[in-house]
C-alpha atoms as a PDB file:
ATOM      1  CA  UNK A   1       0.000   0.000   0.000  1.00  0.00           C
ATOM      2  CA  UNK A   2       1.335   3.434  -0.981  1.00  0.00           C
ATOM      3  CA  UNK A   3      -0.816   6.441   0.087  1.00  0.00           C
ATOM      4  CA  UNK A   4       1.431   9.268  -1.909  1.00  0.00           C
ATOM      5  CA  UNK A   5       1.686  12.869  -0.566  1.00  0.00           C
ATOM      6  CA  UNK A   6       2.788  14.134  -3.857  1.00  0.00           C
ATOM      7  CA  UNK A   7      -0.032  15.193  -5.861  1.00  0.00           C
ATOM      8  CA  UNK A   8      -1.559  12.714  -8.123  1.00  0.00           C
ATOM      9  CA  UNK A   9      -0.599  14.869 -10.959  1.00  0.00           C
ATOM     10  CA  UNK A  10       2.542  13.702 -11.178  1.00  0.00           C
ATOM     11  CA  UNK A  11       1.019   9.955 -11.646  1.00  0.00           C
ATOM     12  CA  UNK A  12       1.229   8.229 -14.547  1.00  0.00           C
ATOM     13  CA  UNK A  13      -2.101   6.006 -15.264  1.00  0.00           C
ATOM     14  CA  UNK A  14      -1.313   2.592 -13.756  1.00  0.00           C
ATOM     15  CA  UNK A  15       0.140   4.824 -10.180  1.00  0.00           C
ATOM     16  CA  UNK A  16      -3.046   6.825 -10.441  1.00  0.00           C
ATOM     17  CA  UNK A  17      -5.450   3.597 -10.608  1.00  0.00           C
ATOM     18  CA  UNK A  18      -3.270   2.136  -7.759  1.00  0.00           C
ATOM     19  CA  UNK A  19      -3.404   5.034  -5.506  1.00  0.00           C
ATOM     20  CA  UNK A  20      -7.261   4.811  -6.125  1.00  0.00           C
ATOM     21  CA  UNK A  21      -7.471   0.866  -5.247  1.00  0.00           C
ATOM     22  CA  UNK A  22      -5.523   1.605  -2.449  1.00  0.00           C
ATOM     23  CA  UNK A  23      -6.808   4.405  -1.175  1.00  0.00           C
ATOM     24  CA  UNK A  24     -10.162   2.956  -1.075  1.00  0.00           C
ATOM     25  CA  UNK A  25      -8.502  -0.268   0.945  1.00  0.00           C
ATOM     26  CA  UNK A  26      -7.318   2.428   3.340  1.00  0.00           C
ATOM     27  CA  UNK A  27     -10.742   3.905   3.826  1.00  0.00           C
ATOM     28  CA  UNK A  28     -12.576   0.205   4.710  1.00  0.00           C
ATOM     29  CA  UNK A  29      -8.985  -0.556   6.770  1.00  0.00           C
ATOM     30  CA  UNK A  30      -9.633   2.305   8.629  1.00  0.00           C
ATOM     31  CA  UNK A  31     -13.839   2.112   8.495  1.00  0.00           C
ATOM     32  CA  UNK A  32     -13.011  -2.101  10.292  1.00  0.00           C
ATOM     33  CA  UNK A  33     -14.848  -3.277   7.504  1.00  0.00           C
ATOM     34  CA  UNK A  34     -11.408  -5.397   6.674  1.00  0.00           C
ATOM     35  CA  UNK A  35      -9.100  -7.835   8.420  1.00  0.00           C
ATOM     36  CA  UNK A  36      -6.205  -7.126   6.550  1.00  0.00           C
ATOM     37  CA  UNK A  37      -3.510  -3.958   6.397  1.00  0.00           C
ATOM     38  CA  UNK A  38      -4.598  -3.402  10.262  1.00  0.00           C
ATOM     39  CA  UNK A  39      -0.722  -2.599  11.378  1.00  0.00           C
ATOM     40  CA  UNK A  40       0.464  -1.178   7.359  1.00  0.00           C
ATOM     41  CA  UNK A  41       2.451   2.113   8.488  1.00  0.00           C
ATOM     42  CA  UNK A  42       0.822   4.119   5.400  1.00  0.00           C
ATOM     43  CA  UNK A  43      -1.821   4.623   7.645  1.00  0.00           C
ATOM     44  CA  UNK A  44      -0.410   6.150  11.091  1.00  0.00           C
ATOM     45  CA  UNK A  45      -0.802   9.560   9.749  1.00  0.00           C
ATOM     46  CA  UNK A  46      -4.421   9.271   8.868  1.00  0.00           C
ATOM     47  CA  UNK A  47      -5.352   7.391  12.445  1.00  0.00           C
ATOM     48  CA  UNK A  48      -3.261   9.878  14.392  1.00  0.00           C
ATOM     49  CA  UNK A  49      -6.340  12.231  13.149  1.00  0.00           C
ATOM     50  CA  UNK A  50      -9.355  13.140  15.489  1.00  0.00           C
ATOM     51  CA  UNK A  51     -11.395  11.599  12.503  1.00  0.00           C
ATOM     52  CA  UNK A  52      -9.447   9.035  10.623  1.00  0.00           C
ATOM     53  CA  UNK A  53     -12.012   7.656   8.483  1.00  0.00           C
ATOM     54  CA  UNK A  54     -12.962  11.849   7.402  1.00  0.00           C
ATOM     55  CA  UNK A  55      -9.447  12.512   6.815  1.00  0.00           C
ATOM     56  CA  UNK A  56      -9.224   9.297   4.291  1.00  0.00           C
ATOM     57  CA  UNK A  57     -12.385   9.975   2.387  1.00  0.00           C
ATOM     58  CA  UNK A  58     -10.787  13.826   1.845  1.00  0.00           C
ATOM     59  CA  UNK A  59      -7.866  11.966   0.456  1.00  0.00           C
ATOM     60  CA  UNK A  60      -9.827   9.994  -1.796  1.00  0.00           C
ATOM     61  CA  UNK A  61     -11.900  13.208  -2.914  1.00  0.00           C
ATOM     62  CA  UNK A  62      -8.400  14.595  -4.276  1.00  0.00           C
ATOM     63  CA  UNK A  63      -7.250  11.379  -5.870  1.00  0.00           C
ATOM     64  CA  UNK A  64     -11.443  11.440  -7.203  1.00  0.00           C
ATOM     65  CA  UNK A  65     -10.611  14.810  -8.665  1.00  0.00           C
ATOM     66  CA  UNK A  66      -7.268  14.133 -10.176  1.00  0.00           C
ATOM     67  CA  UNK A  67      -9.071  11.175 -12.140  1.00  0.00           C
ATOM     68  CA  UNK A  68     -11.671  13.831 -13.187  1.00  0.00           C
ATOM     69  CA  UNK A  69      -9.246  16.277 -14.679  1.00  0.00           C
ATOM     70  CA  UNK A  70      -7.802  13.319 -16.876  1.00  0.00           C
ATOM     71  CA  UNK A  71     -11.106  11.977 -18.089  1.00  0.00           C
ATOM     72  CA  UNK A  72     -11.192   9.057 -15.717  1.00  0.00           C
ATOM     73  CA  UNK A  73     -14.741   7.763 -14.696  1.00  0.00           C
ATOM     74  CA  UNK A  74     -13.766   6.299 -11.069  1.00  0.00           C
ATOM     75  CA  UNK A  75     -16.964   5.738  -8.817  1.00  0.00           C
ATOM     76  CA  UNK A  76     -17.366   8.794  -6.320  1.00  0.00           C
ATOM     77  CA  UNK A  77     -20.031   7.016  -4.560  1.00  0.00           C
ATOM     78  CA  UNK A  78     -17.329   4.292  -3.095  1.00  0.00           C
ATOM     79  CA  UNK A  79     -15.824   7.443  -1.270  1.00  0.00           C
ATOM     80  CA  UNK A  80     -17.263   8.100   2.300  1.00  0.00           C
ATOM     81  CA  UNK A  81     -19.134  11.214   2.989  1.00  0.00           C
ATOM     82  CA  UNK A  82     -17.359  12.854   5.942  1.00  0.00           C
ATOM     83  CA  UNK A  83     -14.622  15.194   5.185  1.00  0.00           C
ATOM     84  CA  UNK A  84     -12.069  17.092   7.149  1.00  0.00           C
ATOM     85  CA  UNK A  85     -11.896  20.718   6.912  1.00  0.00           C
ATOM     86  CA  UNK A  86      -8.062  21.531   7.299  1.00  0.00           C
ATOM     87  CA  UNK A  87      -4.414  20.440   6.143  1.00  0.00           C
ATOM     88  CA  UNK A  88      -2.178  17.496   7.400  1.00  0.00           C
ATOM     89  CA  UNK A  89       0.635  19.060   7.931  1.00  0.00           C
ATOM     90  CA  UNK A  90       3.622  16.494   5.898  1.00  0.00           C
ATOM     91  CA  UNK A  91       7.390  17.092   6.436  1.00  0.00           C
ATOM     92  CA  UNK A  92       9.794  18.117   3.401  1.00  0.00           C
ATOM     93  CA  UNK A  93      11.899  15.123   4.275  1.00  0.00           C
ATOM     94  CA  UNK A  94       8.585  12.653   3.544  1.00  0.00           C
ATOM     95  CA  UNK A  95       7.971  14.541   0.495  1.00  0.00           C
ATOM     96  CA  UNK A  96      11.688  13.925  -0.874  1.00  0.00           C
ATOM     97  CA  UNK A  97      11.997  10.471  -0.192  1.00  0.00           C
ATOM     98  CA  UNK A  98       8.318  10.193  -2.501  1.00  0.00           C
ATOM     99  CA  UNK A  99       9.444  12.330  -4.998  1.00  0.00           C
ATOM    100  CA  UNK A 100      12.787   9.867  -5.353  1.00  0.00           C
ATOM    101  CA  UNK A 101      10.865   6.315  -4.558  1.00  0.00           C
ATOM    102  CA  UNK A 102       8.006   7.924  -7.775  1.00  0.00           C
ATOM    103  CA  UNK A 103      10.885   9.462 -10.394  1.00  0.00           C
ATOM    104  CA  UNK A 104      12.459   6.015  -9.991  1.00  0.00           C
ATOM    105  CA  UNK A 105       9.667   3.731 -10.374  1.00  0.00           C
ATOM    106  CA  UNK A 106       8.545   6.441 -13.349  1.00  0.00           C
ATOM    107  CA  UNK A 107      11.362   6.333 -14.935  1.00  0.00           C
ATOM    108  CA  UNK A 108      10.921   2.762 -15.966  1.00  0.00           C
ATOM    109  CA  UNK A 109       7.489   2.521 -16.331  1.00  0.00           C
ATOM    110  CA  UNK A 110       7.098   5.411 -17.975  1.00  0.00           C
ATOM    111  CA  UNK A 111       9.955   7.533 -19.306  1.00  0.00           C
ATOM    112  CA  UNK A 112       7.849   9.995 -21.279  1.00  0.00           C
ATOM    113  CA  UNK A 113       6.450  11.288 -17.695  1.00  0.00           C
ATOM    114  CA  UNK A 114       9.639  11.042 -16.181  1.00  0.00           C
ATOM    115  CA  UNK A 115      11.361  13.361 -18.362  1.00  0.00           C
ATOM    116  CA  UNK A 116       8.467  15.893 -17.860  1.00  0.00           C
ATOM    117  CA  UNK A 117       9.689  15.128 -13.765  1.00  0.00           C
ATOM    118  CA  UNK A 118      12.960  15.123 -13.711  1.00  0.00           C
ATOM    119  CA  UNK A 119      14.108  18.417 -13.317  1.00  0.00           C
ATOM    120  CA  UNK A 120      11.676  19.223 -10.002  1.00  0.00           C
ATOM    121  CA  UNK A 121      12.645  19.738  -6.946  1.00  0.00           C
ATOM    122  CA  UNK A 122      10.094  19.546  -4.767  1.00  0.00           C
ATOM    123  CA  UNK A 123       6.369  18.554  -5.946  1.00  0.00           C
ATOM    124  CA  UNK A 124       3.801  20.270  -4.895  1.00  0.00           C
ATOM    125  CA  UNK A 125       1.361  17.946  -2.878  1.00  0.00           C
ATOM    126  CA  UNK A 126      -1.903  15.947  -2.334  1.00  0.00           C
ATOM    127  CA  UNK A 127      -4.546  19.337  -1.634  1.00  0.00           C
ATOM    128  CA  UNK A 128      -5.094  17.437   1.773  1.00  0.00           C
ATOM    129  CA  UNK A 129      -1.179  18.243   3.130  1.00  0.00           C
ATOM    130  CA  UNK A 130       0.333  21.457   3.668  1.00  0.00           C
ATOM    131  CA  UNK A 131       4.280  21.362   3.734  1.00  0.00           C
ATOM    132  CA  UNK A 132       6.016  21.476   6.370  1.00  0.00           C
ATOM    133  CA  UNK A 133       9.956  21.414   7.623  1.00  0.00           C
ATOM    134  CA  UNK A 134      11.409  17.976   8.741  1.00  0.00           C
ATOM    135  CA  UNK A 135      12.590  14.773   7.515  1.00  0.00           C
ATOM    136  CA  UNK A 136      11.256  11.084   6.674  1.00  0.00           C
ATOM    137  CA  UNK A 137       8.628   9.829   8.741  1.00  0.00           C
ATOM    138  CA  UNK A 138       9.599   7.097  11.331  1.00  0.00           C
ATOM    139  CA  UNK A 139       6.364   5.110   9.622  1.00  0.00           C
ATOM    140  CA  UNK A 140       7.948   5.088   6.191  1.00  0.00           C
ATOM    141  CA  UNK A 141       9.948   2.310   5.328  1.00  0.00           C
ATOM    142  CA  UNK A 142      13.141   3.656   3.967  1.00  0.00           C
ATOM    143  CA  UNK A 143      14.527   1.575   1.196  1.00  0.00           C
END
């Protein structure tokens, strides 16, 4: 499971669909409507929220409008209704070691994209973070 802070602009269409699938695994993870993923790090930063499930569905709604921008037709109605009303705050550090972990995967699977990519910096990132100093999360598993 990869929950991506960088936007999912900088997807190419198998990432996007994945993020999707596995965003909505998140949600019914996180809803106990699943016995599997119970422990998967990707989560901590959405059940360390007052209102886990809202925050995931407010992921999902970004991913949801990412998929409308590029002509996708994924199903809105699989995405809870509750919502969260402010930012996650995500460290520079987490957003680096993305941005890396995505260029290289991209740059296999899809060199075209990755030469649009290469050059960046820093991405900018999922509309539910905000950016924030610091480095790698202790819940990401540094390869």
């Amino acid at each position: 499971m990869r929950l991506w802070t960088v936007h999912p602009e900088y997807l190419d269409p198998a990432g996007l669909v994945a993020l999707w699938r596995e965003a909505l695994l998140a949600q019914k993870v996180l809803l106990g409507a699943t016995r599997g993923y119970l422990h998967h790090p990707q989560l901590a930063r959405f059940r360390a929220q007052p209102h886990p499930v809202a925050a995931i569905c407010t992921y999902l709604q970004g991913i949801f409008e990412e998929s409308i921008r590029r002509g996708y037709h994924f199903d809105s109605s699989k995405i809870g209704r509750s919502r969260i009303d402010y930012l996650l705050d995500e460290t520079e550090g987490q957003v680096s070691s993305e941005w890396s972990h995505l260029k290289s995967k991209l740059e296999t699977r899809s060199p075209n994209r990755f030469s649009r990519m290469e050059s960046i910096k820093m991405p900018a990132v999922h509309p539910l973070f905000r950016l924030v100093p610091g480095g790698v999360r202790d819940w990401e598993r540094v390869r």
